[in-house]
Structures are given as C-alpha cells and as structure tokens.
N, C-alpha and C. Protein backbone atom coordinates (compact mmCIF):
# COMPACT_ATOMS: atom_id res chain seq x y z
N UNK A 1 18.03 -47.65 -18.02
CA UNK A 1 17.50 -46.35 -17.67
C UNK A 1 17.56 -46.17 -16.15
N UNK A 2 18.29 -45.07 -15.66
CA UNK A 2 18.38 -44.59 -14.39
C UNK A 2 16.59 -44.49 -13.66
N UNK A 3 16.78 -44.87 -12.31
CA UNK A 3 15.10 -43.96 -11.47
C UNK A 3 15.77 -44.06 -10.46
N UNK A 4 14.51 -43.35 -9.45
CA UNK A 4 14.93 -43.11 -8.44
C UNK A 4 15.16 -44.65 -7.40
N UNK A 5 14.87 -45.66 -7.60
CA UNK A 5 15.33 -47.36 -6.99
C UNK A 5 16.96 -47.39 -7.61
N UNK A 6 17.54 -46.94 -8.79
CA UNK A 6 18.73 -47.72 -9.23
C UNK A 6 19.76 -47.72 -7.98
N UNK A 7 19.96 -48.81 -7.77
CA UNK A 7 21.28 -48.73 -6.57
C UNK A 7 22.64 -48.63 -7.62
N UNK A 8 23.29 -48.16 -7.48
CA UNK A 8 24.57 -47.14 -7.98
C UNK A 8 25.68 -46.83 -7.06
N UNK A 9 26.70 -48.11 -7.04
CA UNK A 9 27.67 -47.64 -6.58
C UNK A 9 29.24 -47.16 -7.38
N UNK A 10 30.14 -46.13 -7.07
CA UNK A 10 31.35 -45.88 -7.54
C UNK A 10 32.10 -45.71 -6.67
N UNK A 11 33.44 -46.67 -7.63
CA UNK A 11 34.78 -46.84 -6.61
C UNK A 11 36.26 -46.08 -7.20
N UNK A 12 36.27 -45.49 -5.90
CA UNK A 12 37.23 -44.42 -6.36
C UNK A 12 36.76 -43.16 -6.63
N UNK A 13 36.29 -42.95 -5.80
CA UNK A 13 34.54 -41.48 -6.46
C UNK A 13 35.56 -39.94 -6.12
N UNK A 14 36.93 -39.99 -5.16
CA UNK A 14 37.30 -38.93 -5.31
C UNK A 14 36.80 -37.98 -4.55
N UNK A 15 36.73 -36.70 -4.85
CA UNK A 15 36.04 -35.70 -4.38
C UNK A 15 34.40 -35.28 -4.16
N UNK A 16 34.22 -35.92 -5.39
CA UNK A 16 32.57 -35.80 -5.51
C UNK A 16 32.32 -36.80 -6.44
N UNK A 17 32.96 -37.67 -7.66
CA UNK A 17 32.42 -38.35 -8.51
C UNK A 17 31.46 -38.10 -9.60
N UNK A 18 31.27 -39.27 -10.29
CA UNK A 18 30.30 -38.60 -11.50
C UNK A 18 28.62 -39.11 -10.68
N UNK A 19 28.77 -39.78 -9.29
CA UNK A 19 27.88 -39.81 -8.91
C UNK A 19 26.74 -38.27 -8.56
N UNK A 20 27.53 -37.67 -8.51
CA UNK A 20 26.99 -36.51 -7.87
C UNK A 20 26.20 -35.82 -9.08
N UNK A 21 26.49 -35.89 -10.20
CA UNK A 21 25.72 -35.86 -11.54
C UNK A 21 24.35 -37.05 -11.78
N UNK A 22 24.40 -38.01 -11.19
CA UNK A 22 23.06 -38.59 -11.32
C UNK A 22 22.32 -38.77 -10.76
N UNK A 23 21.58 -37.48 -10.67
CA UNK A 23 20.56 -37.47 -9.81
C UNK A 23 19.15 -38.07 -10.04
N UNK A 24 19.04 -38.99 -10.93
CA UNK A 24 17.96 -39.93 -10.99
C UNK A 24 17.73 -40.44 -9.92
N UNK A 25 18.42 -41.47 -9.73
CA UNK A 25 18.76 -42.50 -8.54
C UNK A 25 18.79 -41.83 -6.96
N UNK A 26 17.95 -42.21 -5.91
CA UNK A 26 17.94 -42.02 -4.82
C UNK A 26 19.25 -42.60 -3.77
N UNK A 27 19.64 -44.04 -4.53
CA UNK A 27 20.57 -44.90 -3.79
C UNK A 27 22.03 -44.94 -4.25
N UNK A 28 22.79 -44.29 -4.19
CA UNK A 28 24.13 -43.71 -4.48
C UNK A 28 24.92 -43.65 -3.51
N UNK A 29 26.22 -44.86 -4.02
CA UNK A 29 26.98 -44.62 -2.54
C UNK A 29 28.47 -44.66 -3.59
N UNK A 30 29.25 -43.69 -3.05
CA UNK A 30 30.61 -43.46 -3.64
C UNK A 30 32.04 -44.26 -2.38
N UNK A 31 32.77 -44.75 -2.75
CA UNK A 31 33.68 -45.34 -2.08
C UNK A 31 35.28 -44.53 -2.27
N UNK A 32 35.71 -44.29 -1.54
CA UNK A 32 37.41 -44.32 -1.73
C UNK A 32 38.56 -44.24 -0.66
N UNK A 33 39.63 -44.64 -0.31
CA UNK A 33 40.50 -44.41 0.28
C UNK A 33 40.98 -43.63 1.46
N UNK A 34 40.22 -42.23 0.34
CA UNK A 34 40.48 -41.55 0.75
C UNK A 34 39.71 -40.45 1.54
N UNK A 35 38.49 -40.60 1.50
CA UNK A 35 37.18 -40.05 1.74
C UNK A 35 37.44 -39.44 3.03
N UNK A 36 37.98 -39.96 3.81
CA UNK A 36 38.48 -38.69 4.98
C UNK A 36 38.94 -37.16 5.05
N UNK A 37 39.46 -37.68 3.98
CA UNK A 37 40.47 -36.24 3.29
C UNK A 37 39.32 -35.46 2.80
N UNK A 38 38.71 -36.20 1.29
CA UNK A 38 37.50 -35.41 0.98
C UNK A 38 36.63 -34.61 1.82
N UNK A 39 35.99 -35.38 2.30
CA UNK A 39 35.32 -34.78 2.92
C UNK A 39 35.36 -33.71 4.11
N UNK A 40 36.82 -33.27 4.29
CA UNK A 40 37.19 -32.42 4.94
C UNK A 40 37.68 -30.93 4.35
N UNK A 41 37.61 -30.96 3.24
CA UNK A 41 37.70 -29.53 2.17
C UNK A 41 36.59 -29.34 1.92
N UNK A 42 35.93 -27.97 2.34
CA UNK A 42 34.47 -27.85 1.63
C UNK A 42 34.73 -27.20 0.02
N UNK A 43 35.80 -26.63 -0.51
CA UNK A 43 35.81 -26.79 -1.94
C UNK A 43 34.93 -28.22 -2.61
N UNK A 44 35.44 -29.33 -1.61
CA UNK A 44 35.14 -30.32 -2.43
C UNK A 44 33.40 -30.81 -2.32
N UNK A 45 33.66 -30.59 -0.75
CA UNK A 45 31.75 -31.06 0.08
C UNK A 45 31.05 -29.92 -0.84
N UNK A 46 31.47 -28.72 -0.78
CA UNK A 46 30.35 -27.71 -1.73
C UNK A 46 29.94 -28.26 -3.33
N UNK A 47 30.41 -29.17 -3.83
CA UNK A 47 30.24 -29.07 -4.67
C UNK A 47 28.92 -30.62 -4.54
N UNK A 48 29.60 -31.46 -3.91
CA UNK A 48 29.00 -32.61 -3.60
C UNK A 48 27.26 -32.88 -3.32
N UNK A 49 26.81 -33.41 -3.96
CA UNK A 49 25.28 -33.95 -4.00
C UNK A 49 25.02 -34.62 -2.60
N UNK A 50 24.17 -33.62 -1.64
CA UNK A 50 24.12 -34.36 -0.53
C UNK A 50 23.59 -35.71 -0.18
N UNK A 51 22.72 -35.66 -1.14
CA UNK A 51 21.88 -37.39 -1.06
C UNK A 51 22.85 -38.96 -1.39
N UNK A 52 23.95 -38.57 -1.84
CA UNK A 52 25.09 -39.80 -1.84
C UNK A 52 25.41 -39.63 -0.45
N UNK A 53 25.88 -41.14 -0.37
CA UNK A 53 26.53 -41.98 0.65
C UNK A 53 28.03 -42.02 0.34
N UNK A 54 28.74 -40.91 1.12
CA UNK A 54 30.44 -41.58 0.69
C UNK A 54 30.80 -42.07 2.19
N UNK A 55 31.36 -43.29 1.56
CA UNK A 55 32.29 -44.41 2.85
C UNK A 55 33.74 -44.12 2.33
N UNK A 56 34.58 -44.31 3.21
CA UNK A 56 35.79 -44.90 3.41
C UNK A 56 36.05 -45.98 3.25
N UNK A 57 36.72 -46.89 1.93
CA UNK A 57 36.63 -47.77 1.87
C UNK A 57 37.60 -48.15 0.81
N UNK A 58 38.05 -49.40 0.65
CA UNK A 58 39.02 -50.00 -0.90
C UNK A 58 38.08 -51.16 -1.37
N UNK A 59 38.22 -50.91 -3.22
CA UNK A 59 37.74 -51.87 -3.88
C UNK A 59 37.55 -53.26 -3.61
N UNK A 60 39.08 -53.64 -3.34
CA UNK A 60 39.24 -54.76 -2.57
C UNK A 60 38.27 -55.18 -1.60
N UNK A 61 37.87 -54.74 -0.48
CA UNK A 61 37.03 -55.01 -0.02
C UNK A 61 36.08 -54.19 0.42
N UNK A 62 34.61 -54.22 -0.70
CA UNK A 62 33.70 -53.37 -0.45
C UNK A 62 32.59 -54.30 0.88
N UNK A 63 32.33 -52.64 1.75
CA UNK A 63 31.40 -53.27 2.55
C UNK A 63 30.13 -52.97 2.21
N UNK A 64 29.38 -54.07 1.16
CA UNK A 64 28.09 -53.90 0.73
C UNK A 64 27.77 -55.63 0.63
N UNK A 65 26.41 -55.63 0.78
CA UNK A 65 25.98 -57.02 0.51
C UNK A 65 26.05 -57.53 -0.75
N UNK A 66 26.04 -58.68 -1.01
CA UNK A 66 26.14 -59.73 -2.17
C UNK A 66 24.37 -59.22 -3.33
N UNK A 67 24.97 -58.89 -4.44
CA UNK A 67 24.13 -58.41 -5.43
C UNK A 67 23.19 -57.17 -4.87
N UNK A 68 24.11 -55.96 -4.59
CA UNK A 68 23.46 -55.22 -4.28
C UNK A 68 23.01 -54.34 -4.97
N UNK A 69 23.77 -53.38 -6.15
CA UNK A 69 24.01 -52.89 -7.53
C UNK A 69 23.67 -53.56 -8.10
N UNK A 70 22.85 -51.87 -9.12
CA UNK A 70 22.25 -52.31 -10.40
C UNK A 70 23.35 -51.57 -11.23
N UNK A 71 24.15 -50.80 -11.02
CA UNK A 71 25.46 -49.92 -11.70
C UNK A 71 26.38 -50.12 -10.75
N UNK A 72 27.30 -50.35 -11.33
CA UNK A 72 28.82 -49.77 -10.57
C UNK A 72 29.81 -48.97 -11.79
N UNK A 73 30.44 -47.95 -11.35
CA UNK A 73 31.12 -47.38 -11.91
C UNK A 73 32.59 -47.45 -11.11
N UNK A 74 33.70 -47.51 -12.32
CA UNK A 74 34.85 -47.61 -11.88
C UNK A 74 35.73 -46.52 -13.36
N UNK A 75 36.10 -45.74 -12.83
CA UNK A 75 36.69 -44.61 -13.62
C UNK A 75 37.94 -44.49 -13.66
N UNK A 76 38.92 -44.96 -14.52
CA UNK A 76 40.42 -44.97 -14.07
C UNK A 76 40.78 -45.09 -12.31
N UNK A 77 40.52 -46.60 -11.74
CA UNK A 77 41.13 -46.58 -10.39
C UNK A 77 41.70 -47.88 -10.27
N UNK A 78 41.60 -48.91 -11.48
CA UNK A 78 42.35 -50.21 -11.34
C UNK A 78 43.77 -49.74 -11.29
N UNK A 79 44.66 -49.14 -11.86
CA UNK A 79 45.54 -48.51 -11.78
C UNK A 79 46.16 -47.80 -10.41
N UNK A 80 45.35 -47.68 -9.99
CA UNK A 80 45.30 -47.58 -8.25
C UNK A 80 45.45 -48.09 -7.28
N UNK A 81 45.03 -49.21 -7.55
CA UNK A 81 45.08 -49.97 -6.31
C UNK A 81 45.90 -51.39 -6.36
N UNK A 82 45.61 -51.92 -4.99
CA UNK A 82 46.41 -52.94 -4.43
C UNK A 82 46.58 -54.09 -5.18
N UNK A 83 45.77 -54.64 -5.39
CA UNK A 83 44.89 -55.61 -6.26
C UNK A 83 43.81 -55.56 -7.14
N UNK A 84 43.89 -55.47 -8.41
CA UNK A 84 43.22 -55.19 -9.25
C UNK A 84 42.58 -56.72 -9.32
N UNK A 85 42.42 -57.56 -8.85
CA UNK A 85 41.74 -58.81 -9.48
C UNK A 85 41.19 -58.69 -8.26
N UNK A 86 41.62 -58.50 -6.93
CA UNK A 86 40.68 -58.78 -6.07
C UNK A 86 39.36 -57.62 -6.59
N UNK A 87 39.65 -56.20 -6.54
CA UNK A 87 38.65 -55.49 -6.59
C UNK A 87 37.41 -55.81 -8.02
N UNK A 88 37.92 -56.50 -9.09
CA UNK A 88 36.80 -57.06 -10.08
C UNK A 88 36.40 -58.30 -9.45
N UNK A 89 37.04 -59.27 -8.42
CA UNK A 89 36.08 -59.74 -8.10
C UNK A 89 34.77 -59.70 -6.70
N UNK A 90 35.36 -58.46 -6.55
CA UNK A 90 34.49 -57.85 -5.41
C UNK A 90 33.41 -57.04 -6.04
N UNK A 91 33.28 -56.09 -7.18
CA UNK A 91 32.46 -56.07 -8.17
C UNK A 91 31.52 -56.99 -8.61
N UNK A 92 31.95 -58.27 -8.92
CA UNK A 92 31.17 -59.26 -9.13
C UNK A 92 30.12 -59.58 -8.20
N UNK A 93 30.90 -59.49 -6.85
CA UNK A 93 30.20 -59.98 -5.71
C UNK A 93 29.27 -59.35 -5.90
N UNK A 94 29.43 -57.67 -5.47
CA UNK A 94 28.11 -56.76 -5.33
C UNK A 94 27.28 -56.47 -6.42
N UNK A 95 27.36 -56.82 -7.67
CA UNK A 95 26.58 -56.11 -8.86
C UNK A 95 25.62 -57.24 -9.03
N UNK A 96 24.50 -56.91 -9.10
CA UNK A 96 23.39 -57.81 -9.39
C UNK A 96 23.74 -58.67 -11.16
N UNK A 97 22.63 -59.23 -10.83
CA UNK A 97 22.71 -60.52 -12.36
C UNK A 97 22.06 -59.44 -13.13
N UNK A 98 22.93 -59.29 -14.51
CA UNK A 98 22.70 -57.98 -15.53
C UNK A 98 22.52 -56.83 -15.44
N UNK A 99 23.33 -56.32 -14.24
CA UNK A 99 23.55 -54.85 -13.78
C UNK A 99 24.78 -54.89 -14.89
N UNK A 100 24.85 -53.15 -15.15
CA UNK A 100 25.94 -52.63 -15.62
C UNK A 100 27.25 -52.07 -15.21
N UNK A 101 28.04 -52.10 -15.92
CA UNK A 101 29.32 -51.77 -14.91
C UNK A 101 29.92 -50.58 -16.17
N UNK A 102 29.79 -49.31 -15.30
CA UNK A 102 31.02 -48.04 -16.16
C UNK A 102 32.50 -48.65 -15.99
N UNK A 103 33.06 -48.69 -17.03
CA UNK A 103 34.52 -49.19 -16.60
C UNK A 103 35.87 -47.96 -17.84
N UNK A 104 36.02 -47.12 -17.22
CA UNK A 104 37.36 -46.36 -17.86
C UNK A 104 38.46 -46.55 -17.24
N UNK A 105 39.42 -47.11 -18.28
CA UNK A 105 40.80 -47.03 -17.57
C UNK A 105 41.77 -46.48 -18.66
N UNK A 106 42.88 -46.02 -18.32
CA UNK A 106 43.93 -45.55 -18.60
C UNK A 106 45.01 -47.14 -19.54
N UNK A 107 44.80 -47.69 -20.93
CA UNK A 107 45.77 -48.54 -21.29
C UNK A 107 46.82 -48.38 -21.88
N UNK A 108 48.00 -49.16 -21.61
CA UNK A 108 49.14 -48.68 -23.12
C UNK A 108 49.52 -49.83 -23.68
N UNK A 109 50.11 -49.30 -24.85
CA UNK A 109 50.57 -50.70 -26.14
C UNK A 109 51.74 -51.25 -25.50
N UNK A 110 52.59 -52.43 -25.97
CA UNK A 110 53.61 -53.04 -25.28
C UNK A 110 54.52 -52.21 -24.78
N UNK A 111 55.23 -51.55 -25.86
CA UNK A 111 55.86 -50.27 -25.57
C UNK A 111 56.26 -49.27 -24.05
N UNK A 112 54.48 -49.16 -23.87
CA UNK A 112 54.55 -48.50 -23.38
C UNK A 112 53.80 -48.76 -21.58
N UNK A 113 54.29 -49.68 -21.68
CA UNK A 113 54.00 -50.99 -20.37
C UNK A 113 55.40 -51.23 -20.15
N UNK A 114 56.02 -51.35 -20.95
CA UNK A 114 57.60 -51.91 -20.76
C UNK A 114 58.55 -50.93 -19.98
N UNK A 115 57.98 -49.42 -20.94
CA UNK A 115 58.77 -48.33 -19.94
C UNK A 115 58.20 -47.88 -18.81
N UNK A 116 56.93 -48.04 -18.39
CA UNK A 116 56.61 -48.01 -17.19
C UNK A 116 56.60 -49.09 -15.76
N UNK A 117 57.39 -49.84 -16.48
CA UNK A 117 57.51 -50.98 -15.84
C UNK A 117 58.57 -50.94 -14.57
N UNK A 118 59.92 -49.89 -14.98
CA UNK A 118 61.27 -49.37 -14.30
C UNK A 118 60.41 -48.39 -13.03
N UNK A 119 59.12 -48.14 -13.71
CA UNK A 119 58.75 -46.81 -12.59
C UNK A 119 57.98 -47.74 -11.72
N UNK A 120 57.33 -48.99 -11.69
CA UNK A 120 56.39 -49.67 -10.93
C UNK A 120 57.55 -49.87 -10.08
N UNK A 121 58.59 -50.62 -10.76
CA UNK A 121 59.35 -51.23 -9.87
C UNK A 121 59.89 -50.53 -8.47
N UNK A 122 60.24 -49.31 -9.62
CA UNK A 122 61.09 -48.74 -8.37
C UNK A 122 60.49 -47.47 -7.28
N UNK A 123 59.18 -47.76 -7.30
CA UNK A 123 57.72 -46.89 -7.04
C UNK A 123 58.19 -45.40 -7.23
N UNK A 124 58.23 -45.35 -8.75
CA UNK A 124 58.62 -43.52 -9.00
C UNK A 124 57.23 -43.02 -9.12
N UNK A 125 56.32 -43.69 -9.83
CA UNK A 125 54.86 -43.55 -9.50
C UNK A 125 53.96 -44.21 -8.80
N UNK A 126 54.12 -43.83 -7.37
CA UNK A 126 53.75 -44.47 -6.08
C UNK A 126 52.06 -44.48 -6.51
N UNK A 127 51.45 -43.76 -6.75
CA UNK A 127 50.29 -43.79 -7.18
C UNK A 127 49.62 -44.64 -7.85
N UNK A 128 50.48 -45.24 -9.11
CA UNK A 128 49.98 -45.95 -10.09
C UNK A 128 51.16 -47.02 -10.21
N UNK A 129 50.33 -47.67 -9.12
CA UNK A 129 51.04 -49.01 -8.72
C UNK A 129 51.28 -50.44 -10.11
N UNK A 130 50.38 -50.31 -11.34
CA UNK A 130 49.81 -51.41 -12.40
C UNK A 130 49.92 -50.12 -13.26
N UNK A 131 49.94 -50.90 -14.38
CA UNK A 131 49.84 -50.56 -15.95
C UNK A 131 49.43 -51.74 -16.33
N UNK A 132 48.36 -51.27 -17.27
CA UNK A 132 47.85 -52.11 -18.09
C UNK A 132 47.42 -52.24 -19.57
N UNK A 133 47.51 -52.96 -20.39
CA UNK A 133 47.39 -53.13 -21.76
C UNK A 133 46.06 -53.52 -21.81
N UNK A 134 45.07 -53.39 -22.88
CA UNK A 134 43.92 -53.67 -23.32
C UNK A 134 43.33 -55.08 -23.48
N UNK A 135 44.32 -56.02 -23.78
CA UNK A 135 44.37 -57.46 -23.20
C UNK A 135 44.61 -57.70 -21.54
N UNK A 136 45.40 -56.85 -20.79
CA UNK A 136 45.30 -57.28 -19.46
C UNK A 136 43.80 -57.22 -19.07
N UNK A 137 43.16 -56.06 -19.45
CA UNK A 137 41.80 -55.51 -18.77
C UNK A 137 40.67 -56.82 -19.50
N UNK A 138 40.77 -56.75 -20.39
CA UNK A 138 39.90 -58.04 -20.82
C UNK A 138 40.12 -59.47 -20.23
N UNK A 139 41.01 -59.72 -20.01
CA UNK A 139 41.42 -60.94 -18.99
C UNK A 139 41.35 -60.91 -18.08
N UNK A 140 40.85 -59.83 -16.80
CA UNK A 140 40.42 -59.43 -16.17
C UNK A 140 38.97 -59.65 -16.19
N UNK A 141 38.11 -58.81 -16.96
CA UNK A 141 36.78 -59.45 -16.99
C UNK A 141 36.10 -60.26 -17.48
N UNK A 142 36.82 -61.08 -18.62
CA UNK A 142 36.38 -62.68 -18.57
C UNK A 142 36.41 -63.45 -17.53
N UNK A 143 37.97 -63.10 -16.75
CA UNK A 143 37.73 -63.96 -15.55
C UNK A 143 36.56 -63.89 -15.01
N UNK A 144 36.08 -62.90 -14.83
CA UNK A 144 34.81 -62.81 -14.00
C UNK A 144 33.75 -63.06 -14.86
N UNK A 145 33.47 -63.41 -15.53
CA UNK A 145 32.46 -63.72 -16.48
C UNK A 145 31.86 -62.20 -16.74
N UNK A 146 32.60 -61.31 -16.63
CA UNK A 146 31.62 -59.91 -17.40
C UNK A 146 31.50 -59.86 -18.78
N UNK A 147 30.93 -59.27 -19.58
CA UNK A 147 30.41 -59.28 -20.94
C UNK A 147 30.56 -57.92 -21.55
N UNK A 148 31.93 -57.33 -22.80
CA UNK A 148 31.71 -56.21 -23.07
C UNK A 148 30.44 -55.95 -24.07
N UNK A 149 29.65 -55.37 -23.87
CA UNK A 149 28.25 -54.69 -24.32
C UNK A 149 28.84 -53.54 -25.43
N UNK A 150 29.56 -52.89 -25.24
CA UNK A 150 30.10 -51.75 -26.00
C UNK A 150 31.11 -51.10 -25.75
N UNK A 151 32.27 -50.79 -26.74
CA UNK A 151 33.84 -49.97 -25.99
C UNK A 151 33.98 -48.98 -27.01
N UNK A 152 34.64 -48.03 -26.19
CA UNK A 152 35.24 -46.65 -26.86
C UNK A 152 36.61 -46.73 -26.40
N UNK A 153 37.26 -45.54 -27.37
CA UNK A 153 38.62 -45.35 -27.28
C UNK A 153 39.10 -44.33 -27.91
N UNK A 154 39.78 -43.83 -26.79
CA UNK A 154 40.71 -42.41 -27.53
C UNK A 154 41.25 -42.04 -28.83
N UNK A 155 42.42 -43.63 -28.61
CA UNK A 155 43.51 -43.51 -28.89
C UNK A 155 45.07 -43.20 -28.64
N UNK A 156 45.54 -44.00 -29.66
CA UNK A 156 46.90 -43.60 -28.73
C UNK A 156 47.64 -42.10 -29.32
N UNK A 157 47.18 -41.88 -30.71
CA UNK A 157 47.76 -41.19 -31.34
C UNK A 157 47.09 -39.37 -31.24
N UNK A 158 45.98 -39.67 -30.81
CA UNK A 158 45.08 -38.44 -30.28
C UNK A 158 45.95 -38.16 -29.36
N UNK A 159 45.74 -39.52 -28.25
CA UNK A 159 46.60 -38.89 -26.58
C UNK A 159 47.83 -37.69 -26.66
N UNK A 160 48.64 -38.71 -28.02
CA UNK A 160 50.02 -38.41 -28.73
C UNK A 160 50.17 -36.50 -28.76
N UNK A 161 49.59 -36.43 -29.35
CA UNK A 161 49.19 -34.80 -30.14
C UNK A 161 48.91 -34.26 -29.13
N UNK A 162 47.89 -34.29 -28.22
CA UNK A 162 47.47 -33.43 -27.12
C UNK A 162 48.69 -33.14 -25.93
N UNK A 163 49.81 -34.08 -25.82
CA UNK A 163 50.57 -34.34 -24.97
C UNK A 163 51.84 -33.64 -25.56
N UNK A 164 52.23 -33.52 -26.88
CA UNK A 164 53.13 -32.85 -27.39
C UNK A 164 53.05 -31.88 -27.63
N UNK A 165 51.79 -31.36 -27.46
CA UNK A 165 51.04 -30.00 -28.03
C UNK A 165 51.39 -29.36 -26.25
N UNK A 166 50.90 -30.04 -25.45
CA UNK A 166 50.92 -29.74 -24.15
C UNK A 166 51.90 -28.59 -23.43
N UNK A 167 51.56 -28.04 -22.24
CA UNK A 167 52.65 -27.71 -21.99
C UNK A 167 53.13 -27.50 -20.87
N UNK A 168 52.93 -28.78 -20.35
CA UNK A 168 53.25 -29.66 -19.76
C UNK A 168 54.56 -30.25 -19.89
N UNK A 169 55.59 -30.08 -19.05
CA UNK A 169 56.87 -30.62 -19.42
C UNK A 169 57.15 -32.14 -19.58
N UNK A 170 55.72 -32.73 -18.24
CA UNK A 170 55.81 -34.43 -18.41
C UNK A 170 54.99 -34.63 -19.32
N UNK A 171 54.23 -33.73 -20.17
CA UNK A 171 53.27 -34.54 -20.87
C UNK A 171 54.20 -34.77 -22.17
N UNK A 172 55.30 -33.59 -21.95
CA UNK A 172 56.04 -33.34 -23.27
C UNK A 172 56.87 -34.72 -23.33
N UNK A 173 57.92 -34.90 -21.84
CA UNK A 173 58.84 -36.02 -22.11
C UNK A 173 57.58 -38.15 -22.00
N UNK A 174 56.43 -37.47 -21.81
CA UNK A 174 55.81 -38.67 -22.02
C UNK A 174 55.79 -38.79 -23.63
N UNK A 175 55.59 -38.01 -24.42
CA UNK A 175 55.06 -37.86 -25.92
C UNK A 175 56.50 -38.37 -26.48
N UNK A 176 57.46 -38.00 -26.38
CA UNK A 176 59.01 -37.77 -26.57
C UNK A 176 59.71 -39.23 -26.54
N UNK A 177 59.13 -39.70 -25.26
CA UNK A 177 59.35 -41.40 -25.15
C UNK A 177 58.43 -41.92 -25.45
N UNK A 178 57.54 -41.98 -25.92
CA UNK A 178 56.07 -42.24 -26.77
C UNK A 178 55.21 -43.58 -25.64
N UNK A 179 55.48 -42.79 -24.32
CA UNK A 179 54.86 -43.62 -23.08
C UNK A 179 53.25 -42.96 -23.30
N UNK A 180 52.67 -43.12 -24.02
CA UNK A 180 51.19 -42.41 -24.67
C UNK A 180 50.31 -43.42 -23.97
N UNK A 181 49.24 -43.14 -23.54
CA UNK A 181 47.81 -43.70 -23.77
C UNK A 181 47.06 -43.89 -23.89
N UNK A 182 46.07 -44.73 -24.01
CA UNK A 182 44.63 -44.93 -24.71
C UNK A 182 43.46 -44.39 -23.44
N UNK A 183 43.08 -43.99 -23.71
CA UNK A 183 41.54 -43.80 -22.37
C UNK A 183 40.58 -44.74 -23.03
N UNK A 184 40.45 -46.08 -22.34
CA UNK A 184 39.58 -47.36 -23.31
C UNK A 184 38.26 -47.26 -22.04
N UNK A 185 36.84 -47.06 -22.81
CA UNK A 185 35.88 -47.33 -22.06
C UNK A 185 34.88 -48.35 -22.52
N UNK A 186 34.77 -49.01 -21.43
CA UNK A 186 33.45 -50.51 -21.78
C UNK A 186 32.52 -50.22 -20.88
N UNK A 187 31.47 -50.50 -21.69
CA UNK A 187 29.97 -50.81 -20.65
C UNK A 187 30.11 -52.81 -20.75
N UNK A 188 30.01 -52.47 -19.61
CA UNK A 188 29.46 -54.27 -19.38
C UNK A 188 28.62 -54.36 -18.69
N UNK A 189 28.43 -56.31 -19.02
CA UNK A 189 26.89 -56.46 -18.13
C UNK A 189 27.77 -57.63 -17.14
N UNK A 190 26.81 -58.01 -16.54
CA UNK A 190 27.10 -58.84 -15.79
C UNK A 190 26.21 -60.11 -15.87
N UNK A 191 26.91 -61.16 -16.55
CA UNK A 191 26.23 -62.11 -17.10
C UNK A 191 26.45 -63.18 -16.32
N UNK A 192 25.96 -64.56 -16.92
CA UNK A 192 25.97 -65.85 -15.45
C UNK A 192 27.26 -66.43 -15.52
C-alpha cells in the first residue's frame, strides 16, 4: 500500500511517467536520459506532478543510496539501454529488502528475436538496442535474486490482430513478418 513515506523511484520516466499519477507518496524521483529535453517542453512540464524529483540520469548508474526504495518501476526501458544487467543490478542495489519492483517489457518468441536480430546488428533500430524473450528477462532476475510475485501478458496473438488491423504501415509489415509481441508484466519482490 502506497503513503505519503513510500520512496518510489522510476527509470526511464520519460516525459512525466506513471509517477506523476501517484500521488500517495511524497518521495518520488523519476530518472532518464533524457530529462533535459523533457523538461524543456512545457507540453510535457504542464502536465507533470510538481512534487517529483526528475534527474538526469541512466539505469546503469543510478545516483541514489544503497536500499533506498520501497518501489521501483521500470516500464519497457531494458530494451533501451546500454546494459541491461548492469541496470537490474543497480536496482538491486537501491531497492530495499522486500520492496517491489513494476517491471513491463516488450518480449518476443524465438522467431521473433531472430528477425530482429539483423536490425540490432546493423543499428536500424538505434533505439532498441536488445530484444528479449521471456526466458532472457527471467534470467535476468534470478540473477539478482528477485522473486516473480505475479505476471501478466498480452500476448502474442492479441498484439497480432491489433497490428494487422492497424494502420500503421510498420505495424502492418511487423504483423506480415509475424515480428509480434508480448507486453509481459511482473510484480516482484526483492528477496535475500
């Protein structure tokens, strides 16, 4: 249960984040990259909850003390970044003993890892440096000793339909080459 003590951090918070929606919590600090940028469009500052803390900063290395979070949220941004193992174990660092962690990411079946594999290589999607399968992400947080508590999932075949239905020309030739994916979400804890 959220109050106003929960320390609550999110990485990759974007423009405003889903931090800006929980206004329980007094202690809210959002992280990203790019936060310079943000915070220089007031489209985006207008919308933004003034009582968060946004830094400039990468997962990789968050500047917060050791067990500082009682939440961290991470919303489709492993996919993002440099190092995805460094940034879960920088998570680890900061999330207290049985804090929770929001974790959504973007997965695909072999398939569809294989054909995105030509685009990592040859950075056609400079953005989305990793792809990952639903076993990568779990091997990921065992390493760290996290604990899934509970997971949801799209699907691949939902994604499928919405993307062919789309009209969207890439959503069309994604559906077409059946490069589809799952939106997989876990709550975890953070166990010893």
């Amino acid at each position: 249960m959220l109050n106003s003590s929960t320390a609550i951090l999110e990485i990759g918070s974007c423009a405003y984040g889903i931090l800006t929606y929980l206004k329980e919590s007094n202690n809210r600090f959002g992280i990203d990259p790019l936060e310079s940028y943000y915070s220089s469009v007031p489209a985006f500052t207008n919308k933004r909850d003034k009582s968060v803390q946004y830094l400039t900063a990468k997962g990789e290395t968050l500047p917060f003390a050791d067990k500082m979070f009682d939440l961290v949220i991470v919303n489709n941004v492993l996919d993002h970044c440099e190092n995805p193992s460094k940034v879960m174990e920088e998570i680890k660092r900061v999330i207290k003993q049985e804090g929770v962690i929001y974790f959504r990411q973007n997965t695909y079946n072999a398939y569809g890892k294989l054909m995105r594999s030509p685009m990592e290589l040859f950075l056609v999607d400079k953005g989305h440096p990793f792809t990952f399968k639903k076993i990568d992400l779990k091997h990921l947080l065992f390493k760290n000793k996290f604990t899934i508590i509970k997971s949801e999932k799209t699907g691949y075949f939902t994604t499928w339909l919405h993307e062919i239905r789309s009209k969207s020309i890439k959503d069309k030739i994604k559906a077409f080459l059946f490069i589809t994916r799952d939106k997989v979400t876990y709550y975890i804890e953070n166990s010893k």
